[in-house]
N, C-alpha and C. Protein backbone atom coordinates (compact mmCIF):
# COMPACT_ATOMS: atom_id res chain seq x y z
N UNK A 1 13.85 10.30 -48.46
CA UNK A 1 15.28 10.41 -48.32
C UNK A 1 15.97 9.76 -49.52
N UNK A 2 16.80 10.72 -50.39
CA UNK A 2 17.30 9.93 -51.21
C UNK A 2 18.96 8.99 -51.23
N UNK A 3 19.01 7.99 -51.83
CA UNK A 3 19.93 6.71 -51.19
C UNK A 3 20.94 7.43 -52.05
N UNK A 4 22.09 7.04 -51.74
CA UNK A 4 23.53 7.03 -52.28
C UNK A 4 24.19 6.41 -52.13
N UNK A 5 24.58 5.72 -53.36
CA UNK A 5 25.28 4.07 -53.18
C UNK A 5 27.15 4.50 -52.81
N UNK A 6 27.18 6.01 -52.88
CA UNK A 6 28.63 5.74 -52.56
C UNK A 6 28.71 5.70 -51.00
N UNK A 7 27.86 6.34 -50.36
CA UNK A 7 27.78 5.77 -48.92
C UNK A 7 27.32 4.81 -48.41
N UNK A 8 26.72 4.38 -49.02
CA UNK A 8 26.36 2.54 -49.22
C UNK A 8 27.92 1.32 -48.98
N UNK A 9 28.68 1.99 -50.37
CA UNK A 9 29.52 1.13 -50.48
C UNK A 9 30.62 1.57 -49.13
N UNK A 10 30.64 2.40 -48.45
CA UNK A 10 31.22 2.96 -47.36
C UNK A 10 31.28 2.13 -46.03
N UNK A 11 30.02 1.83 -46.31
CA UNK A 11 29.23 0.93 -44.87
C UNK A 11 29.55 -0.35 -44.79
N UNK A 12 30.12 -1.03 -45.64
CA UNK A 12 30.65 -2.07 -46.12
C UNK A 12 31.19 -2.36 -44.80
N UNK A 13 31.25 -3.77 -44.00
CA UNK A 13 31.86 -3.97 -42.53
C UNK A 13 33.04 -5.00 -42.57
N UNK A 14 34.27 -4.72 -42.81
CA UNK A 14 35.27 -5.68 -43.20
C UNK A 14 36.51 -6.30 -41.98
N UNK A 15 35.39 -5.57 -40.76
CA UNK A 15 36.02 -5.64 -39.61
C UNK A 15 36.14 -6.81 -38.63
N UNK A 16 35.67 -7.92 -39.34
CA UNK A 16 35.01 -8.91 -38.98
C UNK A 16 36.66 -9.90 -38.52
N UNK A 17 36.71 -10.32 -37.19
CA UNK A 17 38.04 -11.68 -36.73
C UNK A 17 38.14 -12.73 -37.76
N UNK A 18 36.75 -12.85 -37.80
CA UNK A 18 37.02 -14.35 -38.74
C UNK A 18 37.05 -14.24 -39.93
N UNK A 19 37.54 -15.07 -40.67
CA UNK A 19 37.86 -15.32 -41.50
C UNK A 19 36.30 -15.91 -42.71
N UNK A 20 36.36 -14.95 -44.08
CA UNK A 20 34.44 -15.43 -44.28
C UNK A 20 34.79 -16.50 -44.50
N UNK A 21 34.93 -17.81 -44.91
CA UNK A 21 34.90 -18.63 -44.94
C UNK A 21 34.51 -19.58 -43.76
N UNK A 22 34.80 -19.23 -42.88
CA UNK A 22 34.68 -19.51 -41.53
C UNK A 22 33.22 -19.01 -40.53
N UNK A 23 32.72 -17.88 -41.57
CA UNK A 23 31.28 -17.42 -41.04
C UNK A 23 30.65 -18.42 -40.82
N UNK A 24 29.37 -18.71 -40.43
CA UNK A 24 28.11 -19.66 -39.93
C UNK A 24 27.12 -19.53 -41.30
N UNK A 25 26.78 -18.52 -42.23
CA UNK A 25 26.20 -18.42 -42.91
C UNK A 25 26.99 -19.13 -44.19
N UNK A 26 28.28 -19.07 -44.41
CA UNK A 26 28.77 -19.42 -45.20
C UNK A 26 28.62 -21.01 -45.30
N UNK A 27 29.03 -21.41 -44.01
CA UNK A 27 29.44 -22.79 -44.39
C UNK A 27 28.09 -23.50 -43.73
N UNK A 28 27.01 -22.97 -43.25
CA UNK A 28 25.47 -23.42 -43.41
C UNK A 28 25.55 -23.43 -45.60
N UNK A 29 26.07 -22.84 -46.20
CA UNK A 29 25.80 -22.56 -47.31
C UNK A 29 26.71 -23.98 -48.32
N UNK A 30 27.78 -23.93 -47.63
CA UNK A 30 28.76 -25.01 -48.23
C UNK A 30 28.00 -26.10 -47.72
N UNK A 31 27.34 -26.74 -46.53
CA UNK A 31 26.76 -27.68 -46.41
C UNK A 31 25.78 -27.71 -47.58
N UNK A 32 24.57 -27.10 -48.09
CA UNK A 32 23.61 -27.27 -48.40
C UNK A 32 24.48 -27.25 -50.10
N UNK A 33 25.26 -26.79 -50.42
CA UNK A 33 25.72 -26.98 -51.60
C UNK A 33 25.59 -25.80 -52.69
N UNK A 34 25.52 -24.91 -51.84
CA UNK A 34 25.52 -23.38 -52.26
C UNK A 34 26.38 -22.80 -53.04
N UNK A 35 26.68 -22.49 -54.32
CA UNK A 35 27.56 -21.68 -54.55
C UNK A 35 28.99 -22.61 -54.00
N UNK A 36 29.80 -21.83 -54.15
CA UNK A 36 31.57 -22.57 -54.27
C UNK A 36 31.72 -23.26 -52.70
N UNK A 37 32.76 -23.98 -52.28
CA UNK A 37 33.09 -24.57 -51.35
C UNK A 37 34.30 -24.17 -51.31
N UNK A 38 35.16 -23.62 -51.36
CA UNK A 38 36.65 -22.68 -51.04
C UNK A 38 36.89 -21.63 -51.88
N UNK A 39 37.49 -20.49 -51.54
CA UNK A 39 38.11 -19.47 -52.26
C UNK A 39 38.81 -19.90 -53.40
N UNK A 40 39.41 -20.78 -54.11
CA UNK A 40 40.53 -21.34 -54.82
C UNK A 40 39.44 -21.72 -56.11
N UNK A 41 38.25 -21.71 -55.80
CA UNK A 41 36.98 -22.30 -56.67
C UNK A 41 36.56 -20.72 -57.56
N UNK A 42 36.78 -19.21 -56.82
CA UNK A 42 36.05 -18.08 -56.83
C UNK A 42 36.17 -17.58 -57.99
N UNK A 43 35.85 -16.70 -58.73
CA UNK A 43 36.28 -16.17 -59.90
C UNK A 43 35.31 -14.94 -59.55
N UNK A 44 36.39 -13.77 -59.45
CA UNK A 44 35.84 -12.09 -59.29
C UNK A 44 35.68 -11.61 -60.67
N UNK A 45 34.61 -10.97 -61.59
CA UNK A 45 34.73 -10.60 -62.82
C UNK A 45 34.35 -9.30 -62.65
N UNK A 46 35.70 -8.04 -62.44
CA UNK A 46 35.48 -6.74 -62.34
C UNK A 46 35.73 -5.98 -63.34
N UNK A 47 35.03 -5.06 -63.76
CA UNK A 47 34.98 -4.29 -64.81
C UNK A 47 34.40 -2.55 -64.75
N UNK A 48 35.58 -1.46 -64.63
CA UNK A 48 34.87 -0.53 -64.22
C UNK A 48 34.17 0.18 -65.61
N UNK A 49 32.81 0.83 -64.83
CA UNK A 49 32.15 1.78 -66.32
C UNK A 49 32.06 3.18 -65.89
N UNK A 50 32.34 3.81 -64.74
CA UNK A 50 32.56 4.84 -64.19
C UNK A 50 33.55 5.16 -65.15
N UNK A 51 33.94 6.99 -64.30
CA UNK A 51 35.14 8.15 -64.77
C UNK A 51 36.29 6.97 -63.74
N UNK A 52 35.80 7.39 -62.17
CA UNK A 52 36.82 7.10 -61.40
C UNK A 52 37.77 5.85 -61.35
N UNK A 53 38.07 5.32 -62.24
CA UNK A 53 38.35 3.68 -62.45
C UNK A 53 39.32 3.42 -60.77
N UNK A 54 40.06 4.70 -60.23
CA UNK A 54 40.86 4.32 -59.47
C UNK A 54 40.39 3.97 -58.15
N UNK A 55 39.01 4.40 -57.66
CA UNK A 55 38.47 4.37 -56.74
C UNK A 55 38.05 2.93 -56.67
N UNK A 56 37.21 2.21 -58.18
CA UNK A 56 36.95 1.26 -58.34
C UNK A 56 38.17 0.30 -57.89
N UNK A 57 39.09 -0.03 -58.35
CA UNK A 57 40.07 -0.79 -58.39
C UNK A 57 40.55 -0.76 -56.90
N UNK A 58 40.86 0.12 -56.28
CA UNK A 58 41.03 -0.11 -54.47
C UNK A 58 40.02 -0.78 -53.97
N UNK A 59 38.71 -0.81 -54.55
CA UNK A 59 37.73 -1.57 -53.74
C UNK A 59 37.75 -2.75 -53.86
N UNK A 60 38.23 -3.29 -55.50
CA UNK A 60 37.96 -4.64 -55.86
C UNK A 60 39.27 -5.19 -55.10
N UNK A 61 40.50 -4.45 -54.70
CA UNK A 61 41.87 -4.92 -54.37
C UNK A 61 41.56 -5.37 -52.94
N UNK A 62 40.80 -4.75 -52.65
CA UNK A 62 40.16 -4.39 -50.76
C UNK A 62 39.12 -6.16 -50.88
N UNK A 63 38.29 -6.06 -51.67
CA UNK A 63 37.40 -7.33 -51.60
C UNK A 63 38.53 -8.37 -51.80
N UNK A 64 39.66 -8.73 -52.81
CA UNK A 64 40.35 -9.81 -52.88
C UNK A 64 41.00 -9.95 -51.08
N UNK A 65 41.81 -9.02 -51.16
CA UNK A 65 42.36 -9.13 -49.24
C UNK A 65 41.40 -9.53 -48.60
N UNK A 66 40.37 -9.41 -48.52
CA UNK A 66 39.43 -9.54 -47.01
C UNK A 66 38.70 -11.36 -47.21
N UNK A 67 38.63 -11.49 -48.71
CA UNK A 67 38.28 -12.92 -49.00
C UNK A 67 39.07 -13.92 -48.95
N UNK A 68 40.92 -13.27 -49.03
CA UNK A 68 41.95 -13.95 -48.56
C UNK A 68 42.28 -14.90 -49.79
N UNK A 69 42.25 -14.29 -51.55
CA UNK A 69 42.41 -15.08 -52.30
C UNK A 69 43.21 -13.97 -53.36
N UNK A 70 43.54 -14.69 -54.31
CA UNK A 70 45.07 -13.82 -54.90
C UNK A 70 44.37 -12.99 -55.88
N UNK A 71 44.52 -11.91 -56.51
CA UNK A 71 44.10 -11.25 -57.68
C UNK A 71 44.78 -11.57 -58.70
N UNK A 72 44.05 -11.91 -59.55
CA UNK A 72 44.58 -12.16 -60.93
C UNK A 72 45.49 -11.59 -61.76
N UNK A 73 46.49 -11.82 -62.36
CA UNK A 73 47.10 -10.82 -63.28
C UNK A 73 46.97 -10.66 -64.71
N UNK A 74 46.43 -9.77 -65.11
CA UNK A 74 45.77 -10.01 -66.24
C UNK A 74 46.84 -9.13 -67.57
């Protein structure tokens, strides 16, 4: 069966109450010293190499909302 990452990126589950920061995996992760300890720490580095740049850019706009941290203005 061959994979297709645009239905991949489809499956994506953003339906989630809580807040990620607030997940169990996350902050098992902030304990142990994992990677950042608040959103305010994050730095997203997006860059499209596709045709569709516009498709790209709703997704990365979609990941800033759901992580609950501001997009940059560049």
């Amino acid at each position: 069966m061959k994979h297709n990452r645009r239905s991949t990126l489809k499956r994506i589950d953003f339906h989630s109450d809580k807040n990620i920061w607030e997940q169990r995996q996350i902050k098992r992760a902030i304990e142990l010293n994992l990677g950042i300890s608040d959103p305010s720490k994050l730095k997203i580095i997006a860059k499209c190499l596709a045709a569709n740049k516009h498709s790209f850019d709703e997704l990365v706009q979609k990941i800033y909302y759901h992580l609950k941290i501001e997009e940059p203005v560049y």
